[in-house]
Protein backbone atom coordinates (compact mmCIF):
# COMPACT_ATOMS: atom_id res chain seq x y z
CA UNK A 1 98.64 134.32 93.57
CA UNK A 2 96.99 137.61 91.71
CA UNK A 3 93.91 137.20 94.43
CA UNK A 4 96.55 137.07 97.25
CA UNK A 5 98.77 140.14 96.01
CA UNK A 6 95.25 142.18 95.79
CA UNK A 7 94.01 140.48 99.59
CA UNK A 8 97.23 141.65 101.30
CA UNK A 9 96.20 145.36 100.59
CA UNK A 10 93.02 144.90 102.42
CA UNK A 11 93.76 142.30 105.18
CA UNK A 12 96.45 139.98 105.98
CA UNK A 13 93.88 136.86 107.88
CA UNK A 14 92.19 136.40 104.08
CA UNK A 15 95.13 136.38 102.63
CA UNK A 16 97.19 134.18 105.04
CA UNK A 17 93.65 131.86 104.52
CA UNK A 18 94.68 131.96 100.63
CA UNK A 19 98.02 131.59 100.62
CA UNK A 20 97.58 128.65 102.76
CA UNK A 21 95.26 126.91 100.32
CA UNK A 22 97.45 127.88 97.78
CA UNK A 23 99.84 126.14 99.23
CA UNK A 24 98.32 123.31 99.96
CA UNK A 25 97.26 123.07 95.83
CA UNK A 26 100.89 123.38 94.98
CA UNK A 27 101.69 120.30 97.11
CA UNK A 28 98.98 118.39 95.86
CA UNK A 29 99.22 119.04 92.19
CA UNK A 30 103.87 118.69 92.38
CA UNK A 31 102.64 115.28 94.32
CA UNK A 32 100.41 114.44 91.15
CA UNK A 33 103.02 115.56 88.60
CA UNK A 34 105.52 113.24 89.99
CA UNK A 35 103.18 110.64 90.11
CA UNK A 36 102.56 111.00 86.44
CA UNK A 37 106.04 111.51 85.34
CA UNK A 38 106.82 107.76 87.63
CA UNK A 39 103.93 106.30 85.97
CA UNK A 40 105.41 107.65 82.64
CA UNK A 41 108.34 106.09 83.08
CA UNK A 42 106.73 103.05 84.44
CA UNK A 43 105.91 102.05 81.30
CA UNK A 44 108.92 101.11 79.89
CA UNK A 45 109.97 98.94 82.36
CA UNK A 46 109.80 95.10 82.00
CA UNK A 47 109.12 94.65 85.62
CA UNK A 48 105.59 92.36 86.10
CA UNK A 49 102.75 94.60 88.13
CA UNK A 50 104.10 92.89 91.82
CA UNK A 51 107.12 94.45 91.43
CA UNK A 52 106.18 97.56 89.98
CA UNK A 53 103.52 98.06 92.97
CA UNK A 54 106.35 97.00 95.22
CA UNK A 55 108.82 99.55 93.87
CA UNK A 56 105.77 102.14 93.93
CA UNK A 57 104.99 101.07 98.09
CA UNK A 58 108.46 101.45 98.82
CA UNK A 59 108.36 105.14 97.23
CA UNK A 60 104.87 106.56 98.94
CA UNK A 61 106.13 104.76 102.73
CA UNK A 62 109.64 106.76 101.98
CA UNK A 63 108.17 109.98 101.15
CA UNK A 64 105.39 109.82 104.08
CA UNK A 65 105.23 109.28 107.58
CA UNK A 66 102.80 106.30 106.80
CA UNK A 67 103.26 102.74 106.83
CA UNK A 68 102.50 101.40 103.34
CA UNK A 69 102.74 97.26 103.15
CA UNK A 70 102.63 95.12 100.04
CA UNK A 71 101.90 91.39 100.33
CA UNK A 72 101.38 89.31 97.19
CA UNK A 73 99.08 86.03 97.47
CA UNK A 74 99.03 83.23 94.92
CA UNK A 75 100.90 82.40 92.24
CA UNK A 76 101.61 85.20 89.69
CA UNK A 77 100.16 84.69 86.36
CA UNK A 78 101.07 87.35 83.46
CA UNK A 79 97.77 89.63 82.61
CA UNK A 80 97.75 91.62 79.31
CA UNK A 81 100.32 94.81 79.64
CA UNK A 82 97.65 97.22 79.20
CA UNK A 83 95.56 95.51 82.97
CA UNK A 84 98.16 95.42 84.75
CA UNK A 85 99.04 98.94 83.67
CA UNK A 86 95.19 99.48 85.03
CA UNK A 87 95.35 97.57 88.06
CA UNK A 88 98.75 99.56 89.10
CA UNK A 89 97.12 102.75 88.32
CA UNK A 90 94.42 101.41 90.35
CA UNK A 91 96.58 101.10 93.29
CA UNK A 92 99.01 103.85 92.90
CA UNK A 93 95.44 106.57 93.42
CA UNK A 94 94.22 104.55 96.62
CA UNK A 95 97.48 104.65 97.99
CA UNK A 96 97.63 108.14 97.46
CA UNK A 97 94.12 109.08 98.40
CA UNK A 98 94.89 107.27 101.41
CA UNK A 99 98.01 109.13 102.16
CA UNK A 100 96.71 112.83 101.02
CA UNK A 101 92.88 112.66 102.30
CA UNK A 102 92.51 110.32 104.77
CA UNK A 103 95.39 111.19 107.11
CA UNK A 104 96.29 107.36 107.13
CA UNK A 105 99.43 105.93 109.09
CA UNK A 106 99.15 102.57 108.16
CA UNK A 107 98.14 101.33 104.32
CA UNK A 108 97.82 97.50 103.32
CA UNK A 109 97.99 96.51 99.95
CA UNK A 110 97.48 93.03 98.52
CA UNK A 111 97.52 91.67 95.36
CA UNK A 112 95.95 88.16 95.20
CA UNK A 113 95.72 85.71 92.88
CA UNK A 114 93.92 82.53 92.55
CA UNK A 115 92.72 80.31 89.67
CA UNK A 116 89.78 82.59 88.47
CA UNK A 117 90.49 85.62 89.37
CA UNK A 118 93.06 88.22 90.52
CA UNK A 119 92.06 91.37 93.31
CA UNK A 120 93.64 94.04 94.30
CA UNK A 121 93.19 95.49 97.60
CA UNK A 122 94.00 98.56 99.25
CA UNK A 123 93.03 99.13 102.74
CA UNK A 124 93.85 102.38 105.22
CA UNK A 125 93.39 103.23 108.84
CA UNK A 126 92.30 106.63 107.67
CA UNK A 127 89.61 108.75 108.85
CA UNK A 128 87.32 107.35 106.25
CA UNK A 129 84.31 109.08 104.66
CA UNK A 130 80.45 107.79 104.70
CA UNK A 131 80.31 105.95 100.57
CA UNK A 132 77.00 107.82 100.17
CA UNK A 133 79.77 111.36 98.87
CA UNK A 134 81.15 109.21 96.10
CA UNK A 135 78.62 110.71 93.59
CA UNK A 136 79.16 114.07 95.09
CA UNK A 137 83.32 114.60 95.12
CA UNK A 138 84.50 118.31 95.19
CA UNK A 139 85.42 119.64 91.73
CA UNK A 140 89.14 118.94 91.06
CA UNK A 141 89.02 115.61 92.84
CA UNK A 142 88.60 112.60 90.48
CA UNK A 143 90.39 110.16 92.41
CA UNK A 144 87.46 107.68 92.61
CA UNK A 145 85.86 108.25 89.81
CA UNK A 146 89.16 107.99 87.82
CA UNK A 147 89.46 104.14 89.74
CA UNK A 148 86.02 103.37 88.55
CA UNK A 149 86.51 104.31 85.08
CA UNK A 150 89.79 102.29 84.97
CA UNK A 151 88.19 99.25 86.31
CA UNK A 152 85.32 98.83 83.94
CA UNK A 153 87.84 99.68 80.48
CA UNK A 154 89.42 96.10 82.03
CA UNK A 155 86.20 94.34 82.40
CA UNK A 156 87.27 94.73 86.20
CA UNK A 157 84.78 95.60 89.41
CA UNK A 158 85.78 97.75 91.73
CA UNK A 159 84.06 97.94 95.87
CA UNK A 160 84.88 101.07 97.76
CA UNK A 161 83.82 100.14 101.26
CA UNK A 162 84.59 103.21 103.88
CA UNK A 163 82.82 104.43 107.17
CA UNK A 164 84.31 107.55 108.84
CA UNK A 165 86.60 107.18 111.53
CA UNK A 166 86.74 103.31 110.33
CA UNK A 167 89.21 104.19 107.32
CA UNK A 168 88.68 103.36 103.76
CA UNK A 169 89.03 99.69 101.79
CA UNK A 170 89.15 99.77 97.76
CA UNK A 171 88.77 96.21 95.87
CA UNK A 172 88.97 96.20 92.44
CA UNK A 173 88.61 92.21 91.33
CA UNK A 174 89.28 90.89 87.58
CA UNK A 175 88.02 87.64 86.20
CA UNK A 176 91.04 85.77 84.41
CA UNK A 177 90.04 84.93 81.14
């Protein structure tokens, strides 16, 4: 805000160009702080990780104009609090990758379970990005990287499989122990 008081004495198009990003930070980082203060919160629920990722769906298709749908496969099986915590973490930054980056309108998750395993998977309609950028985000975005680093603390692998213009799938699968 100091850089745009001292722009608007020089010329108003740099400074319309920096309030505008500065805007656009302020949404992004109020749309992260609730996110936190949810996920906060979150935790001292009872509520198994279905219907905590149902109750968070419900929020991010309420508060966009996307489509975000939630479809549970298998039976449930209880996981340690502390992966599922993961997993929904997991879940909660695709979504919302998905709805801030990739300009998606539709979002499927699904949470599936099986004998061996359970997998959660997150898949947009977005514009999508070529997976080669992965090692090469912009600074301040740590979305990915974040998802990675939460998978392997739970012994979990995570696929980020994306083209542009094809939108974006995230897999993150867990071997039941």
């Amino acid at each position: 805000l100091e850089l745009l008081a001292r722009l608007l004495g020089a010329s108003q198009e740099p400074a319309r160009q920096q309030l505008d990003e500065t805007r656009a930070l302020v949404r992004s980082s109020l749309a992260e702080a609730r996110t936190s203060i949810w996920q906060l919160r979150s935790q001292n629920t009872a509520q198994d990780l279905p219907a905590r990722l149902a109750h968070f769906c419900g929020s991010a298709a309420h508060s966009s104009p996307a489509k975000v749908y939630l479809q549970v496969k298998g039976t449930y099986h209880p996981l340690d609090r502390a992966i599922e915590n993961e997993l929904q973490r997991i879940g909660q930054e695709a979504v919302l990758n998905a709805l801030r980056h990739a300009e998606a309108t539709r979002i499927d998750v699904q949470l599936i379970y099986d004998g061996t395993r359970v997998c959660l998977k997150v898949d947009d309609n977005g514009r999508g990005f070529p997976v080669t950028e992965i090692s090469s985000v912009p600074a301040g975005h740590f979305g990915l990287q974040g998802m990675r680093e939460r998978a392997a603390q739970i012994g979990a692998v995570l696929i980020v499989e994306s083209q542009p213009g094809k939108g974006t799938q995230i897999c993150v699968e867990l071997a039941r122990g």
